[in-house]
Protein backbone atom coordinates (compact mmCIF):
# COMPACT_ATOMS: atom_id res chain seq x y z
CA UNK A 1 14.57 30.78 -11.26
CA UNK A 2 11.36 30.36 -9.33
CA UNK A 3 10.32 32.60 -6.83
CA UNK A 4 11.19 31.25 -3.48
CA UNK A 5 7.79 31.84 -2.09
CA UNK A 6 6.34 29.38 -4.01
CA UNK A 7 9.37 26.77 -3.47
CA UNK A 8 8.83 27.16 -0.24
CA UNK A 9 5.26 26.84 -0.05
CA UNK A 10 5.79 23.75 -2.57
CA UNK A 11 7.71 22.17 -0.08
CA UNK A 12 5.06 22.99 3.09
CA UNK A 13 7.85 25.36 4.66
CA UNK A 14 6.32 28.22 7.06
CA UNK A 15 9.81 30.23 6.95
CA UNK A 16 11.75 31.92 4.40
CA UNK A 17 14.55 29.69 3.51
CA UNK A 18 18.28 31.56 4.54
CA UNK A 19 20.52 31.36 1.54
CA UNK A 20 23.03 33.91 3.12
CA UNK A 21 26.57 33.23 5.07
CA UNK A 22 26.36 33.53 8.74
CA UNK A 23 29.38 35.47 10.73
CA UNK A 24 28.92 37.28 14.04
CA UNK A 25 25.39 36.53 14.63
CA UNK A 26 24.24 38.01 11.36
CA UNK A 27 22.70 36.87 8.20
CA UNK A 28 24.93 38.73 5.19
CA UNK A 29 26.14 38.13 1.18
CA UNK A 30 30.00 37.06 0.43
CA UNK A 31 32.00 39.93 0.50
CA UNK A 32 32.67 38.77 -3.24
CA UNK A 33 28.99 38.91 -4.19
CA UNK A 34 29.14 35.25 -5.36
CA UNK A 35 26.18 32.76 -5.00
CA UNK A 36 25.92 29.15 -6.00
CA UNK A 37 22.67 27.19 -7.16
CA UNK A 38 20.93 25.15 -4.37
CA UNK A 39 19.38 22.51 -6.37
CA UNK A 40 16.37 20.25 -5.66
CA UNK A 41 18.01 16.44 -6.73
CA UNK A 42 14.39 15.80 -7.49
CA UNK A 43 14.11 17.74 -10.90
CA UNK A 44 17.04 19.22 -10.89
CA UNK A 45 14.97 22.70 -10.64
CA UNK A 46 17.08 25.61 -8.51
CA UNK A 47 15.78 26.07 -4.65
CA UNK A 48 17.46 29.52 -3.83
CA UNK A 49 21.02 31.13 -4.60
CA UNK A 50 23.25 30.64 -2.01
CA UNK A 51 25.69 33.27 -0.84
CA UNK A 52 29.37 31.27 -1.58
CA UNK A 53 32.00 32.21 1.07
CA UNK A 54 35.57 33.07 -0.07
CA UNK A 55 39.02 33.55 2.19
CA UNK A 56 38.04 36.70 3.34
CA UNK A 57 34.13 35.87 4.40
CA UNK A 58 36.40 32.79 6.62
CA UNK A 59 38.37 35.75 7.60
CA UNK A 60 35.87 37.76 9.08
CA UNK A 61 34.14 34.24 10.74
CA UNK A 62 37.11 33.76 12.07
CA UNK A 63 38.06 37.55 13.84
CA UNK A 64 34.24 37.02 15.38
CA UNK A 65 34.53 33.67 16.90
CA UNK A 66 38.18 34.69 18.69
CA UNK A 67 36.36 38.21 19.61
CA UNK A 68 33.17 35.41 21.45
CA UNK A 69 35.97 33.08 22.48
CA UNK A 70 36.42 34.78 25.74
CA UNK A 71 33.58 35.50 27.28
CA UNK A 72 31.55 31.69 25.85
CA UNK A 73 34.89 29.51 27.36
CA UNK A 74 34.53 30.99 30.60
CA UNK A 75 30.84 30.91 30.89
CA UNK A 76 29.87 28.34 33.28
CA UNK A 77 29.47 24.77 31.53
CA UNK A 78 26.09 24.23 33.23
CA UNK A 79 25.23 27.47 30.97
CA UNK A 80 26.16 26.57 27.74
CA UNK A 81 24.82 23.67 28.60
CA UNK A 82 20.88 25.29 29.18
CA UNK A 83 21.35 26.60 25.78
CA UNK A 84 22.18 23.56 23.88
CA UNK A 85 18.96 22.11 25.63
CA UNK A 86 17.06 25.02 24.26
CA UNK A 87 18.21 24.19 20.59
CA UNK A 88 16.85 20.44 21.31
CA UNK A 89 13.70 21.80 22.06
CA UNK A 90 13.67 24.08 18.92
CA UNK A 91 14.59 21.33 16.57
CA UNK A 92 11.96 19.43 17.85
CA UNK A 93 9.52 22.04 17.62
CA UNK A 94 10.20 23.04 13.95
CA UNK A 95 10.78 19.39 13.39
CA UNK A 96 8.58 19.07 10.33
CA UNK A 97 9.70 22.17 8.78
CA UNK A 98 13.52 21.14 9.52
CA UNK A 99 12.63 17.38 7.83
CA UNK A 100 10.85 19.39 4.88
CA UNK A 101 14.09 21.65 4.32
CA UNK A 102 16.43 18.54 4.22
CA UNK A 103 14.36 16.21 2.00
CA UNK A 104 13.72 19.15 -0.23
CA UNK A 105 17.56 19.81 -0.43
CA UNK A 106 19.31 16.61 -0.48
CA UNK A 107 16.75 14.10 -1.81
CA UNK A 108 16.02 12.18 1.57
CA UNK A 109 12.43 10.73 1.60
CA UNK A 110 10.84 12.53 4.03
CA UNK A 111 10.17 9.27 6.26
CA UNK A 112 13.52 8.90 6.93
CA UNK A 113 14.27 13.08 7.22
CA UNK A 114 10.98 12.99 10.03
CA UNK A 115 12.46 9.42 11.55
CA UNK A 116 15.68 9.63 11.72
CA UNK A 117 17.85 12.73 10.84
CA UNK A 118 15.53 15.23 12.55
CA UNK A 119 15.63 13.30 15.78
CA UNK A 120 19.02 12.22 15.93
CA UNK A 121 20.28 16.00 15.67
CA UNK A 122 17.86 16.93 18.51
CA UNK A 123 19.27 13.61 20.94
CA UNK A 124 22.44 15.08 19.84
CA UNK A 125 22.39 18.58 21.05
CA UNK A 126 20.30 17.15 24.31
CA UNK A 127 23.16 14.74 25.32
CA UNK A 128 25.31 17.15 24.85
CA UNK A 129 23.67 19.95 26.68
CA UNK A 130 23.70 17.22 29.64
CA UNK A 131 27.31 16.73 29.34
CA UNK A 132 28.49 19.84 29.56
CA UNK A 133 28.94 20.44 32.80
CA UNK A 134 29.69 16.69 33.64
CA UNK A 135 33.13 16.47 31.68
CA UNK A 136 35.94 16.38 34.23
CA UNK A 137 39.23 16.32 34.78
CA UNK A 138 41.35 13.75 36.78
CA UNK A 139 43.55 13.24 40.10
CA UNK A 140 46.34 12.03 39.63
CA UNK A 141 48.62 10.04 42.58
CA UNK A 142 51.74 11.47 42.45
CA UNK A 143 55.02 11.13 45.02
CA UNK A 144 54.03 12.77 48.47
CA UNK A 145 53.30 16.16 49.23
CA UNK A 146 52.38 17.15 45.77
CA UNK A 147 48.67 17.42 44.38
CA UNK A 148 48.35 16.41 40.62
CA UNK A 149 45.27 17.55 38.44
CA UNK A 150 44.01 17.64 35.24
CA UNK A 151 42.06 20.53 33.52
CA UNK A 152 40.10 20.21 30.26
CA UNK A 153 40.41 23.09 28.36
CA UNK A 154 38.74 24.26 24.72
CA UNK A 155 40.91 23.91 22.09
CA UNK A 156 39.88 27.54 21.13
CA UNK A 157 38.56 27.66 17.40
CA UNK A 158 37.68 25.01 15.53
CA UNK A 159 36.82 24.84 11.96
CA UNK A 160 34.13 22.39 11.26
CA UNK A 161 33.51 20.82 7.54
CA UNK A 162 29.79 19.16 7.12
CA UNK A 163 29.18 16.87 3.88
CA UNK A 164 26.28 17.20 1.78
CA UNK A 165 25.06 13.27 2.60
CA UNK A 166 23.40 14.20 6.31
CA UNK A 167 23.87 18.18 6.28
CA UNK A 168 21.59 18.52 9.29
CA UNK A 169 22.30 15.59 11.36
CA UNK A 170 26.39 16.30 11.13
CA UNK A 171 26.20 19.68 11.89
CA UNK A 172 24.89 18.25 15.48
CA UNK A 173 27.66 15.83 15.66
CA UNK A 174 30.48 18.16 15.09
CA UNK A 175 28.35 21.21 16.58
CA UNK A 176 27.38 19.61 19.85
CA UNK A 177 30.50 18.43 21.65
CA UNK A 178 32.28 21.46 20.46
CA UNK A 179 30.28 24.23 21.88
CA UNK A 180 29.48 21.81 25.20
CA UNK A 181 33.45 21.98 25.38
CA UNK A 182 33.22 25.96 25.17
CA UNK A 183 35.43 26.57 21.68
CA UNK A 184 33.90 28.67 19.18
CA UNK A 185 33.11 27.17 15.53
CA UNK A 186 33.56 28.37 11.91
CA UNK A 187 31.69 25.78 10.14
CA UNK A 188 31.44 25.22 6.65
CA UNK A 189 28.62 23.59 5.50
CA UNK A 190 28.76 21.74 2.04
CA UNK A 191 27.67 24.46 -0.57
CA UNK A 192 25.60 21.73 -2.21
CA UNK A 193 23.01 21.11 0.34
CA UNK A 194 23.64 23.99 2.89
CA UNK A 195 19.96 25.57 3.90
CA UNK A 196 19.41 23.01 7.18
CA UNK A 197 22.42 24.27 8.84
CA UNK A 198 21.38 27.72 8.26
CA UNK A 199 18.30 27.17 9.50
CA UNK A 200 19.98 25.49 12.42
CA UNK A 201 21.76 28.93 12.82
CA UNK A 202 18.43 30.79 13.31
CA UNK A 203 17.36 28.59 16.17
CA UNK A 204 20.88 29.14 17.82
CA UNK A 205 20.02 32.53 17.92
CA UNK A 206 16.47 31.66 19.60
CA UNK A 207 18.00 29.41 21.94
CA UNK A 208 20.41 32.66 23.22
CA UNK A 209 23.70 31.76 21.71
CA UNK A 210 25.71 34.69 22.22
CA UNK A 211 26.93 36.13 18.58
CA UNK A 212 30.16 35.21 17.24
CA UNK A 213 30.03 31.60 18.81
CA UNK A 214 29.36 30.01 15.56
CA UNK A 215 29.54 31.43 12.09
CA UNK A 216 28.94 29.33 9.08
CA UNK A 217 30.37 30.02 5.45
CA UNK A 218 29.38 27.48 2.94
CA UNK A 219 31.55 27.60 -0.24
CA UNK A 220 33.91 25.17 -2.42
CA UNK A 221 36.21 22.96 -0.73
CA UNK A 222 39.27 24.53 -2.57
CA UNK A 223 38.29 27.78 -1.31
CA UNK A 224 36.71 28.44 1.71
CA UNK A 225 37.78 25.15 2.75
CA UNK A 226 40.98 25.42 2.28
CA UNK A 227 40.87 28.78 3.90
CA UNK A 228 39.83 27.22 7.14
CA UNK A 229 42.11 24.35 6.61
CA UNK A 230 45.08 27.03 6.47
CA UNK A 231 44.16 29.42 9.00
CA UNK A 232 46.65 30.33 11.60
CA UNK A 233 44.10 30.98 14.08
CA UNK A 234 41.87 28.08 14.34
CA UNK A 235 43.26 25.28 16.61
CA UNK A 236 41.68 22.52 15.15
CA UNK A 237 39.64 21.26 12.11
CA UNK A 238 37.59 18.55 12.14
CA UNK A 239 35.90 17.17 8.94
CA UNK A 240 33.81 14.54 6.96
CA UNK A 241 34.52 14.14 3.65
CA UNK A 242 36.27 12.21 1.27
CA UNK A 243 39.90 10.27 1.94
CA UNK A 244 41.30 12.10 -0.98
CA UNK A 245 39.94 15.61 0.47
CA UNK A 246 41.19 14.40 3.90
CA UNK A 247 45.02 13.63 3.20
CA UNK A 248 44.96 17.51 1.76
CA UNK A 249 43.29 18.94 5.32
CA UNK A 250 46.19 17.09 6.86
CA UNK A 251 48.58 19.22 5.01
CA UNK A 252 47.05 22.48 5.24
CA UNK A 253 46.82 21.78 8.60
CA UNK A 254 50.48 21.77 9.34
CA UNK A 255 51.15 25.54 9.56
CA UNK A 256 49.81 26.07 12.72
CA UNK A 257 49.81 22.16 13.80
CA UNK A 258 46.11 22.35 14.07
CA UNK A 259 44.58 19.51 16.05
CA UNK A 260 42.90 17.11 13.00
CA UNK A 261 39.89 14.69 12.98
CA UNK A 262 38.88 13.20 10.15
CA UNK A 263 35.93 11.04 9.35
CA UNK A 264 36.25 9.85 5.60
CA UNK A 265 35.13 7.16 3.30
CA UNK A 266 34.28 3.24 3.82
CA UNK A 267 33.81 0.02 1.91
CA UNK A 268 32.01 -1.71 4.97
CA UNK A 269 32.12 -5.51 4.30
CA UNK A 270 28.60 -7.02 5.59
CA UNK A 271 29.41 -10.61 6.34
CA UNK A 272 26.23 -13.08 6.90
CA UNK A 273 27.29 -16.56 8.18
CA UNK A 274 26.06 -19.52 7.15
CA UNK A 275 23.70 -19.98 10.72
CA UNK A 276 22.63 -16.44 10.17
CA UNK A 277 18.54 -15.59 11.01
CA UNK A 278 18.37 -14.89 6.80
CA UNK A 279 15.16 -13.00 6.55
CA UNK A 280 16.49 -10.47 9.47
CA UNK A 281 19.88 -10.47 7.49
CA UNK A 282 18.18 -9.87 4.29
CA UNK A 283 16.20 -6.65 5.81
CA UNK A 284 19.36 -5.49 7.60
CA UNK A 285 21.45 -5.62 4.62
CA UNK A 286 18.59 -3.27 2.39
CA UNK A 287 18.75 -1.16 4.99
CA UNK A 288 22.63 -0.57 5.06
CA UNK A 289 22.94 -0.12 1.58
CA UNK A 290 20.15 1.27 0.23
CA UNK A 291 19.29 3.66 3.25
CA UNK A 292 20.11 7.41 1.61
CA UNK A 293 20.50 6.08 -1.63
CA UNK A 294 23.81 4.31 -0.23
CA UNK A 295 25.35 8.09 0.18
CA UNK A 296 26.86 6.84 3.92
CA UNK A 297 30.10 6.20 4.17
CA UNK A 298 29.01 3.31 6.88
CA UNK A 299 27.01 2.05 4.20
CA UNK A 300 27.33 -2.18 3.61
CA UNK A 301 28.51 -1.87 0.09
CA UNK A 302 30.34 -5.72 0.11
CA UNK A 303 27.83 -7.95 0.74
CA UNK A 304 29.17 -10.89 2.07
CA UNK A 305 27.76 -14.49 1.86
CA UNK A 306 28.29 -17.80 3.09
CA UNK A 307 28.95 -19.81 -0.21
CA UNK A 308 26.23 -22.17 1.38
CA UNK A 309 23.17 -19.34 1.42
CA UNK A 310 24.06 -17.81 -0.95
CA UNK A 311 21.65 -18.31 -3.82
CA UNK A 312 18.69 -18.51 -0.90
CA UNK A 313 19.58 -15.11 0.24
CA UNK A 314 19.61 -13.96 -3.17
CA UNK A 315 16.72 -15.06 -3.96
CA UNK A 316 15.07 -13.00 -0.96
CA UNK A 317 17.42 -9.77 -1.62
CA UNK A 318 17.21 -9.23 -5.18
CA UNK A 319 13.16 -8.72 -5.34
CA UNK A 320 12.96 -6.98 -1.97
CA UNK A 321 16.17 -4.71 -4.05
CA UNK A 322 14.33 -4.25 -7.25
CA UNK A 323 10.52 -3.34 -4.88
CA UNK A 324 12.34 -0.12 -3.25
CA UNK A 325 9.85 2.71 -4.40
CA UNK A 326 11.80 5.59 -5.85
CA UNK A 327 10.04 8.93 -6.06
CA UNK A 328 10.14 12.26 -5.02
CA UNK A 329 11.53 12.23 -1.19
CA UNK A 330 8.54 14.97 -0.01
CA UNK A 331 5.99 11.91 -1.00
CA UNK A 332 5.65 9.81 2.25
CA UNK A 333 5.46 6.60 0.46
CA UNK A 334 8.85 7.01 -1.25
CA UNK A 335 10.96 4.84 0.16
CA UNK A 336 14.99 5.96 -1.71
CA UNK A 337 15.08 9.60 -3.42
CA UNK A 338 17.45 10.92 -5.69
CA UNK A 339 21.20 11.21 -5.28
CA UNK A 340 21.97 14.78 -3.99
CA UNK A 341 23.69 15.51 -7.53
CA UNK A 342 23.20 14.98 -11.07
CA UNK A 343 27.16 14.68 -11.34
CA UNK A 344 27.42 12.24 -8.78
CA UNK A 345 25.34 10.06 -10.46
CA UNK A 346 27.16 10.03 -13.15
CA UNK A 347 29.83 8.63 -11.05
CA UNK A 348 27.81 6.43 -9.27
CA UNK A 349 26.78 4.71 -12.89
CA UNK A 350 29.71 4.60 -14.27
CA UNK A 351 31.25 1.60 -11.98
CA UNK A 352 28.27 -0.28 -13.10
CA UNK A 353 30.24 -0.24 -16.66
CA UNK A 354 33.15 -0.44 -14.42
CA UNK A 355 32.08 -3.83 -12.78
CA UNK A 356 31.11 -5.55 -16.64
CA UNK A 357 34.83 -4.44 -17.62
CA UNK A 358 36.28 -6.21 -14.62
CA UNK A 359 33.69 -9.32 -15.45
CA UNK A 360 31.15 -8.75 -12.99
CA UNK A 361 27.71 -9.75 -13.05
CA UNK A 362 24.55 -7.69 -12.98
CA UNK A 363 21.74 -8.86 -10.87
CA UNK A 364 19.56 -6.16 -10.43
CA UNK A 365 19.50 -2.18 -11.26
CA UNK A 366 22.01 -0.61 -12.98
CA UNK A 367 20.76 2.48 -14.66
CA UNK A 368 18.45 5.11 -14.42
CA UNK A 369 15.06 5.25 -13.83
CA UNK A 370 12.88 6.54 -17.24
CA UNK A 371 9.94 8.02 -17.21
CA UNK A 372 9.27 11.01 -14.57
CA UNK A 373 12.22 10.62 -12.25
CA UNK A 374 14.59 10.42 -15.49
CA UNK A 375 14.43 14.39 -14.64
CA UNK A 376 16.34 14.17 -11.48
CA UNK A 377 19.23 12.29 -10.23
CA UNK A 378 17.75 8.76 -9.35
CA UNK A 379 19.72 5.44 -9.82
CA UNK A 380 17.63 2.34 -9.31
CA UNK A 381 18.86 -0.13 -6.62
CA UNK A 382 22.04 -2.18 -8.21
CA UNK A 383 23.42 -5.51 -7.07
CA UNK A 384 26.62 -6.67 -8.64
CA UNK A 385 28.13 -9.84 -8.03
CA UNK A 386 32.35 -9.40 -8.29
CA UNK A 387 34.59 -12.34 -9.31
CA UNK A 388 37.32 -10.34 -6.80
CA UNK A 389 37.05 -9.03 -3.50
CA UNK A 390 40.03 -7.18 -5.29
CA UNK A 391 38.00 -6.26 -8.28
CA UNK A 392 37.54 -2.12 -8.19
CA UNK A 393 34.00 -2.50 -7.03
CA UNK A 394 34.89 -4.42 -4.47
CA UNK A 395 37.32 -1.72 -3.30
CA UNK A 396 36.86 1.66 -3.98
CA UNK A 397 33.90 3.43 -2.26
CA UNK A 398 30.71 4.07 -4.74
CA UNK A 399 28.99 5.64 -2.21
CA UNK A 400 25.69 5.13 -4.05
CA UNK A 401 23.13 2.59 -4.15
CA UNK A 402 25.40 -0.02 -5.44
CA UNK A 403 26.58 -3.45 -3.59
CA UNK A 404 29.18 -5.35 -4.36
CA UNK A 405 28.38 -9.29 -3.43
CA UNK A 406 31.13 -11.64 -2.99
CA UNK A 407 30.87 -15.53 -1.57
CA UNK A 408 32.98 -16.91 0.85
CA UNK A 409 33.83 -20.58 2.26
CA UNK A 410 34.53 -19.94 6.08
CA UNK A 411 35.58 -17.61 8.79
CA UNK A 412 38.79 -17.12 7.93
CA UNK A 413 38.38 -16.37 4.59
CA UNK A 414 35.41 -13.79 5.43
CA UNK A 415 37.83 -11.97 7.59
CA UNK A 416 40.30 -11.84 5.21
CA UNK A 417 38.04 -10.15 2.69
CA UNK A 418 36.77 -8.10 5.12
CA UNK A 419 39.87 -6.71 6.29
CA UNK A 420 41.07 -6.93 2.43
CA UNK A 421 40.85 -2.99 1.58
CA UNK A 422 42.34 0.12 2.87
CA UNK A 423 39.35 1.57 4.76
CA UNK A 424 38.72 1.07 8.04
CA UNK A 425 34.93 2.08 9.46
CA UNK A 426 31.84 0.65 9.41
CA UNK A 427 31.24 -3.45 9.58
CA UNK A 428 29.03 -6.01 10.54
CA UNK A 429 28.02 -9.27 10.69
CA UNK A 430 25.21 -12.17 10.99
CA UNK A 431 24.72 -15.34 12.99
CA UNK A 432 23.71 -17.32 15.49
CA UNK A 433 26.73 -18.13 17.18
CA UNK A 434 27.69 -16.11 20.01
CA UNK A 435 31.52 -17.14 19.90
CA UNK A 436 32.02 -16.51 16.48
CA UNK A 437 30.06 -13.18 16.98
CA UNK A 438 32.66 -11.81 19.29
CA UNK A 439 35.75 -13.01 17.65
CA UNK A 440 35.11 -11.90 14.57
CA UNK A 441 34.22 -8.54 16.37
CA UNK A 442 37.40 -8.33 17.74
CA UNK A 443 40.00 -9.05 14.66
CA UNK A 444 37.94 -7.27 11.77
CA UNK A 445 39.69 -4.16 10.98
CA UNK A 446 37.45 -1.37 11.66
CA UNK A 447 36.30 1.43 14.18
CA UNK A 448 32.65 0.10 14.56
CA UNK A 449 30.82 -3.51 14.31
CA UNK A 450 27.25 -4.31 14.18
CA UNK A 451 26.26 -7.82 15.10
CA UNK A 452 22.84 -8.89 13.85
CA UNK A 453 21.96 -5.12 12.68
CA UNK A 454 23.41 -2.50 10.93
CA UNK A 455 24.10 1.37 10.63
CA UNK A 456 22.97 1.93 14.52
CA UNK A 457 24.09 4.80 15.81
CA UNK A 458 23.95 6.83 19.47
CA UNK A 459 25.09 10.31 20.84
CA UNK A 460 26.59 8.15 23.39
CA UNK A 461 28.28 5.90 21.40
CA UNK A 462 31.71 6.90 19.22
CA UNK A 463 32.06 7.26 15.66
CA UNK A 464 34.90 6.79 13.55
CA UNK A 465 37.13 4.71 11.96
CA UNK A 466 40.72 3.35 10.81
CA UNK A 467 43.11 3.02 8.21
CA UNK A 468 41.96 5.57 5.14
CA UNK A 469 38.74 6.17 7.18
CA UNK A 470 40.62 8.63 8.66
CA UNK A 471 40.76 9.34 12.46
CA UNK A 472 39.60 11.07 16.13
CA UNK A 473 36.34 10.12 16.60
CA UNK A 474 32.60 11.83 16.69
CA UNK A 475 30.01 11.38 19.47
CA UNK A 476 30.27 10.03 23.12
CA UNK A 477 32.96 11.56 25.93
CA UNK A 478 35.60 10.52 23.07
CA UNK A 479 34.20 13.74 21.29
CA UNK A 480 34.85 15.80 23.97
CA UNK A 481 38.31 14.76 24.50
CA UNK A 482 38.74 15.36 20.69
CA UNK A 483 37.30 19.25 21.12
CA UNK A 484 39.38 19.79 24.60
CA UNK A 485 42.81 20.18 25.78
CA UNK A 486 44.81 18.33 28.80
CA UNK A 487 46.42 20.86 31.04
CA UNK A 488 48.65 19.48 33.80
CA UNK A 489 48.92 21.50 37.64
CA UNK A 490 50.61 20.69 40.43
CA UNK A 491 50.63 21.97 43.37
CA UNK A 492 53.16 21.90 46.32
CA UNK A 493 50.81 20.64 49.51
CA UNK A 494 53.86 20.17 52.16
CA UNK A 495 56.39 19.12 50.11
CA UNK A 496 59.83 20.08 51.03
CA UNK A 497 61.88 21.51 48.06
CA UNK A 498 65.73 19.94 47.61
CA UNK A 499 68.36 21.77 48.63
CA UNK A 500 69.73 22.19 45.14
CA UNK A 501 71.36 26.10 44.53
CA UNK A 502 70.37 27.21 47.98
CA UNK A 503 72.55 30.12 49.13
C-alpha cells in the first residue's frame, strides 16, 4: 500500500486522513481489528485501511449516544443550534481540503466536489442551525376550559445510513435536522467511500459537540448495518440506499417498531414537450444524467421525447454526450470521473448488453474508456434508445451514466410512461406552456418535479419520494417532523370536572 503521506500530499490534503471508527468522541480500531480498503475509483490504487465496524463497535456507539442523550436533548435549542453554525463555518473553511477528500474518494471531479457538494453540506448545517430553536409546537382549540398543546420531542437515537454516491453532502442531510431536533446519531457511513464523514467528525469536535452525540461506524450493510437496523435501543433509522436494502431495514426494524425513513432508488422519466426551449432542454437533460457519473438516484435516466423533436434533439444530445471529458476527478477540467467501484461498473455495463438483448439501440457510449482511464472504473457516456418503456432499461435503475430514450405522441401517453414503473422520486419536464406545466406536475407519480430544470435541490425544500422510492422525507421542517415526536398536554384552565364516581 502507499504510504498515506504521500496520498495525501498527492491529493493537496493538509490533514492526515481518519481511517478509524468514531464512538464517544474518540477516534479508535474495531474491536475486531478488521479494516477494509478505501480505494481511489481513479486507478483503483488503495487510499488508507479503514477500521470496519462490527455489532459490538454499534454496541458501544450506541451505550455512548443514550449516555449524551440527556444532557444534548435538554440543552437549549438556540444552543445546539450555535454549534451547528460553527460546523458551517468549518466546512467552509476547510472547504478545499473537504472537496479534495471527496473527489479523491468517490471519483467526483473536483468542480463539482468545490461547487456543489461542499457548499450544499455547509447551507445544510446553517439552515439547520437557524431552525433549531424556531421548530414549534401547536395550540390547539379544544372544548372550554381546557388548554391543548403540542410538544416536539427527539425521537431519542437514531441510526443514520449514508450511501457512497454523495458521502459528504448526505451526512448533512440526515445529520442536520437530527441533531437541530436534539436526538443523538449512530451513523454509518458507507464503508466504500467513508473518509469525508470522518473528517466531518473532527470538525464536530471543533465546533464543541459534546462527546457521545454522534458516533460513526462504517462497515458492511449485513453487519453493522443490520446491527443498527436491529437494535432495541435506537428509535428510529433513517437511510439511503437501495429499494432492495430498504424493504430488509423495514423488517429489522420491527423489533422495537423503530420509526423508518427511507430514501431509495429512481428511474426519473425526463419528459421534453414538443414546445420545449430545446437547447436549454438539451443542457438540462446532460446535466441530470450525466452529473456524478449518473450515480443519483434523482438522476433523468428515461429520456423522454416528443416523437416530433425527436431526431433534432438528438442530434444536439448525442455530440454534447459523446464531448463530456472523462479524467481523473482532482483535474479541474474533468468534467465526469470514475464510478466509485470497479464492481459497479461491471453492473453498470452489463445492461448495455442487456438493452441489445431486449433490441435496443446504441447511440452513443457503451463501454469503457481505453487507454489511461482503462485503469480505473470509467464508463463513457451511453445513450440507448428502448423499443419499451417496459423494456428492463427502461425500468430498473442503472444508476450509472446510462439513459434510456423513449418517444412519445402526446400528453397522455408521456404521463403514462412516466408513471409506468414502480419508483416514485425524481421527475421533470420541458415546455413552454404554462398549463400543461402544472398539470402534468400535479398527476405524475412522484415526490419531486422540476419544470424547465433538473436535479435542484434546497435545505429548505423536501426530499423524497413514492412508491419503491421509499418514504419520510429529507430536508425542510418535514425533516424535523421526521426526527421529532408529537406529545399531547392538556391542561385543566377552569374547567369543571363531571360528577361521575363522586362520593
Amino acid at each position: 500500500m502507499q504510504n498515506l503521506d504521500d496520498i495525501q500530499q498527492a491529493a493537496g490534503l493538509k490533514t492526515a486522513i481518519r481511517h478509524q471508527l468514531f464512538i464517544g468522541g474518540r477516534f479508535v480500531d474495531a474491536a475486531s481489528g478488521e479494516t477494509l480498503a478505501s480505494i481511489n475509483p481513479h486507478d483503483n490504487s488503495t487510499i488508507a485501511e479503514v477500521a470496519l465496524a462490527g455489532k459490538e463497535d454499534v454496541d458501544r456507539a450506541v451505550a455512548a449516544a443514550g449516555k449524551a442523550f440527556p444532557a444534548w436533548s435538554r440543552m437549549a435549542a438556540a444552543d445546539r443550534g450555535r454549534i451547528l453554525l460553527k460546523l458551517a463555518d468549518l466546512i467552509e473553511d476547510n472547504a478545499e481540503e473537504l472537496a479534495r477528500l471527496e473527489s479523491l474518494d468517490t471519483g467526483h471531479p473536483i468542480r463539482d466536489s468545490r461547487r456543489l457538494d461542499v457548499p450544499r453540506t455547509a447551507a445544510c448545517f446553517r439552515y439547520f442551525g437557524g431552525m433549531a430553536d424556531k421548530f414549534q409546537g401547536e395550540t390547539i382549540p379544544v372544548e372550554a376550559g381546557f388548554l391543548n398543546y403540542t410538544l416536539r420531542e427527539p425521537v431519542g437515537i437514531v441510526g443514520q445510513v449514508v450511501p457512497w454516491n454523495f458521502p459528504l453532502m448526505f451526512t448533512s442531510w440526515k445529520m442536520a435536522p437530527a441533531l437541530a431536533a436534539g436526538n443523538c446519531i449512530v451513523m454509518k457511513p458507507a464503508e466504500i467511500t467513508p473518509l469525508s464523514s470522518l473528517r466531518i467528525a473532527e470538525l464536530m469536535q471543533e465546533a464543541g459537540l459534546p462527546d457521545g452525540v454522534v458516533n460513526m461506524v462504517p462497515g458492511l450493510g449485513q453487519v453493522a448495518g443490520q446491527a443498527i437496523a436491529e437494535h432495541p435501543l435506537i428509535s428510529k433509522i433513517a437511510f439511503t440506499g437501495s429499494t432492495a436494502t430498504g424493504k430488509r431495514i423495514v423488517q429489522a426494524s420491527s423489533g422495537n417498531l423503530k420509526k423508518v425513513q427511507l430514501e431509495l432508488g429512481g428511474k426519473g422519466p425526463n419528459i421534453v414537450f414538443e414546445d420545449a426551449n430545446l437547447q436549454a432542454a438539451v443542457n438540462g437533460s446532460a446535466w441530470a444524467i450525466f452529473h456524478n457519473q449518473g450515480q443519483a438516484c434523482i438522476a433523468g435516466s428515461r429520456l423522454m421525447l416528443h416523437e416530433r423533436i425527436a431526431d433534432e434533439f438528438l442530434d444536439k444530445f448525442l455530440p454534447l454526450a459523446r464531448s463530456i471529458r472523462l479524467g481523473n476527478p482532482l483535474d479541474d477540467d474533468t468534467e465526469m470521473g470514475p464510478l466509485t467501484s470497479a464492481q459497479h461498473r461491471e453492473r453498470v455495463l452489463s445492461y448495455v448488453e442487456v438493452a441489445q438483448e431486449e433490441g435496443g439501440e446504441l447511440l452513443a457510449g457503451g463501454k469503457a474508456p481505453s487507454g489511461e482511464l482503462a485503469r480505473g472504473c470509467y464508463v463513457e457516456p451511453t445513450v440507448v434508445r428502448a423499443r419499451s418503456f417496459q423494456d428492463r432499461v427502461a425500468q430498473e435503475e442503472v444508476f450509472g451514466p446510462f439513459v434510456t430514450v423513449l418517444t412519445f405522441r402526446n400528453d397522455e401517453e408521456a404521463l403514462a410512461m412516466a408513471n409506468g414503473t414502480d419508483y416514485g422520486l425524481g421527475s421533470g419536464l420541458w415546455t413552454s406552456n404554462l398549463q400543461r406545466a402544472h398539470r402534468v406536475a400535479r398527476d405524475l407519480h412522484a415526490g419531486m418535479v422540476w419544470i424547465n430544470s433538473y436535479k435542484r435541490v434546497n435545505p429548505g425544500s423536501p426530499f423524497g419520494g413514492v412508491g419503491q422510492s421509499g418514504y419520510g422525507r429529507e430536508m425542510g421542517f418535514d425533516a424535523m417532523r421526521e426526527y421529532t415526536q408529537v406529545k399531547s398536554v392538556w391542561v385543566n384552565v377552569d374547567a369543571q370536572i363531571p360528577p361521575h364516581f363522586v362520593r
